[in-house]
Protein backbone atom coordinates (compact mmCIF):
# COMPACT_ATOMS: atom_id res chain seq x y z
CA UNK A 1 10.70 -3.20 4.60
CA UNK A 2 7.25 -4.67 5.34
CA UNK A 3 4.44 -4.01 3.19
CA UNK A 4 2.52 -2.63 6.60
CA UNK A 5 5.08 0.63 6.35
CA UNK A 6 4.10 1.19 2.62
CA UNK A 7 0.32 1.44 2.61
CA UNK A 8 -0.21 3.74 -0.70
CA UNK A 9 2.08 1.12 -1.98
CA UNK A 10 -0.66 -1.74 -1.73
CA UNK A 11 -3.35 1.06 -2.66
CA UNK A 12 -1.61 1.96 -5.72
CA UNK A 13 -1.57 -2.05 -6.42
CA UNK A 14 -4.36 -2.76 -5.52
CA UNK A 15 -6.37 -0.21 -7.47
CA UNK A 16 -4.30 -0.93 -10.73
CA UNK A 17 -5.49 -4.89 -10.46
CA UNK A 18 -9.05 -3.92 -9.96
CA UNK A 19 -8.76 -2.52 -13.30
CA UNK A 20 -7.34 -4.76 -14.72
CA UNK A 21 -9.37 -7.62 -13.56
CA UNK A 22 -12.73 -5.43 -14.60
CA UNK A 23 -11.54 -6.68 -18.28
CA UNK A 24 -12.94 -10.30 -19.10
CA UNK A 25 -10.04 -10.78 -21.02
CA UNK A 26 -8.14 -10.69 -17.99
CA UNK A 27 -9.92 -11.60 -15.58
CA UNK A 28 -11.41 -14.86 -17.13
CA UNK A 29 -8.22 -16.12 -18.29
CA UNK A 30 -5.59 -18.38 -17.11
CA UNK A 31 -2.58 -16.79 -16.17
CA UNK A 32 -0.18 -18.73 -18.91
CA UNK A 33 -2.49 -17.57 -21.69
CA UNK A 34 -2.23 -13.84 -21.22
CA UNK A 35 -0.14 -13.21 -24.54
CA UNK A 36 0.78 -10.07 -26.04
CA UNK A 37 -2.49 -10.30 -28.40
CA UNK A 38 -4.73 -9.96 -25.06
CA UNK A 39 -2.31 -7.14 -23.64
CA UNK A 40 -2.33 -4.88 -26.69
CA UNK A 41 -6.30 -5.99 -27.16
CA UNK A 42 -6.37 -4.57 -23.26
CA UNK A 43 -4.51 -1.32 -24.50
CA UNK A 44 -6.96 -0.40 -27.46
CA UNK A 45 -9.58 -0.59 -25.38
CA UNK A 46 -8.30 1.53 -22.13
CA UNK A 47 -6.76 4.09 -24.72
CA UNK A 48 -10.11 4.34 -25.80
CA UNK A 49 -11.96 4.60 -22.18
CA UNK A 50 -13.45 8.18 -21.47
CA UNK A 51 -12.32 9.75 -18.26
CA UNK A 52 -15.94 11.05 -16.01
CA UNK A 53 -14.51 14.40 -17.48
CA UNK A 54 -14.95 13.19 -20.80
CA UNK A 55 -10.98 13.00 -21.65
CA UNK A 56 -9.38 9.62 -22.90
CA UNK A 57 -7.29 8.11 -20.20
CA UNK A 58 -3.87 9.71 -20.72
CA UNK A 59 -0.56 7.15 -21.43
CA UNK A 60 0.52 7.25 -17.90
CA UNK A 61 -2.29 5.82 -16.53
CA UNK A 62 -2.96 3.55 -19.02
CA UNK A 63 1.04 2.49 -18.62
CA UNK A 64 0.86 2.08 -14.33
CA UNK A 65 -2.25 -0.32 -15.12
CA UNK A 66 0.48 -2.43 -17.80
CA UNK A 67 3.41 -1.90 -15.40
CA UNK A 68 1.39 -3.48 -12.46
CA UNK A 69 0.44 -6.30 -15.36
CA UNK A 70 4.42 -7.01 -16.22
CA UNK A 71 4.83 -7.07 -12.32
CA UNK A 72 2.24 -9.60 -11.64
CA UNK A 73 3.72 -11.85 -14.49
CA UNK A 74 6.99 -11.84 -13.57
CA UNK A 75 6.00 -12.87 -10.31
CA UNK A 76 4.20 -15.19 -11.86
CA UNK A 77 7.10 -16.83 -13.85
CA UNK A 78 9.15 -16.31 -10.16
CA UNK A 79 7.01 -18.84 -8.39
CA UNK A 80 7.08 -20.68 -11.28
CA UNK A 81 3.41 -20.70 -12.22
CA UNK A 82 4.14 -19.65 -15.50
CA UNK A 83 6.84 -20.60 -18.13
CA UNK A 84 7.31 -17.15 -20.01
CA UNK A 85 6.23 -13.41 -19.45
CA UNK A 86 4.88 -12.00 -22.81
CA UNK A 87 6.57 -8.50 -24.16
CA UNK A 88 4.42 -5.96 -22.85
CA UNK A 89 5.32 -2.45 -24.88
CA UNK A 90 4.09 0.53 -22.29
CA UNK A 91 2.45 3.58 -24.74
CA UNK A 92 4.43 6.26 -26.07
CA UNK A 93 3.16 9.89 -24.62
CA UNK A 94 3.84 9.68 -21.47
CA UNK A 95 4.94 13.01 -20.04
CA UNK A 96 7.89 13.23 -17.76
CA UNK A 97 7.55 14.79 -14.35
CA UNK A 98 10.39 16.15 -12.30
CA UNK A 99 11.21 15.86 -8.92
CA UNK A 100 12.93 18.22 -6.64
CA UNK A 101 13.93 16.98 -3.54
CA UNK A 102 13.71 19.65 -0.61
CA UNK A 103 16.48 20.08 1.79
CA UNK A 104 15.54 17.63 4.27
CA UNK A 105 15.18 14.81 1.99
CA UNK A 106 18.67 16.03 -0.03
CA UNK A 107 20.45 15.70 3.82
CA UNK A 108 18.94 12.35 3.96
CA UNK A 109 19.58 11.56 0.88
CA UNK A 110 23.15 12.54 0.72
CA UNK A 111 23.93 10.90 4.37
CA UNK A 112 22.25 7.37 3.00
CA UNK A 113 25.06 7.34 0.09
CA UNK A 114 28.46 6.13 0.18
CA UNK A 115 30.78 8.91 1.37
CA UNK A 116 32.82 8.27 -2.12
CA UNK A 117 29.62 9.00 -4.03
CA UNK A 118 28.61 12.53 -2.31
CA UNK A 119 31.07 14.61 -4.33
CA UNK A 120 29.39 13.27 -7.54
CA UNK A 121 25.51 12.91 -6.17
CA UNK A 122 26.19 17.25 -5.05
CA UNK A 123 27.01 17.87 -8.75
C-alpha cells in the first residue's frame, strides 16, 4: 500500500514532526545525540504546554508526538544513520478507547481472515 492511498496517514505524521521539530532540542540536534535525557527533557516540557483552552496537553497526545519520535529513530537506525535508538518510556494516563466495528467492516473483516480463524475471531 502506497502512501498516496493513506493521506491522514502522512497528516497525522506530518503534524506530529512539526511539533516536534518546534523544540530546539530537537530540532537543532544531530540525530545520534537525541538520548533519553533530551526525550524526557521534551516530555516535561509538552506535559507542561497549555492547550488554547487552557488544559495541559493530555498523555495521548503528548505519547503520538513520542511514538512518531521512536518511529523516526528506528528508521533512523534502519538506514543505518544511527547506531542505537534511545528507550523512549510513553506517559502513563493514557485513556483507552474502544472500537466497535459495524457490520460492514465485521463482514470484511471476517472474509480477510483465515477460514480456520473465523470460529475464534466470532467469539
Amino acid at each position: 500500500m502506497d502512501c498516496a492511498s493513506k493521506p491522514r496517514t502522512i497528516e497525522f505524521y506530518d503534524k506530529r514532526l512539526r511539533r516536534l521539530l518546534a523544540d530546539p532540542r530537537l530540532a537543532d540536534r544531530p540525530l545520534d545525540v537525541i538520548d533519553e535525557d533530551v526525550i524526557e527533557a521534551y516530555k516535561r516540557t509538552r506535559t507542561a504546554k497549555q492547550t488554547r483552552h487552557g488544559r495541559t496537553l493530555s498523555p495521548a497526545s503528548v505519547n503520538r508526538e513520542l511514538a512518531t519520535l521512536r518511529r523516526l529513530l528506528r528508521m533512523a537506525k534502519f538506514w543505518k544513520r544511527i547506531v542505537a535508538v534511545p528507550e523512549i518510556k510513553l506517559l502513563r494516563g493514557e485513556r483507552a478507547r474502544e472500537f466497535v466495528l459495524s457490520r460492514e467492516d465485521e463482514t470484511r473483516y471476517l472474509n480477510a481472515l483465515a477460514p480456520g480463524m473465523r470460529p475464534s475471531a466470532r467469539s
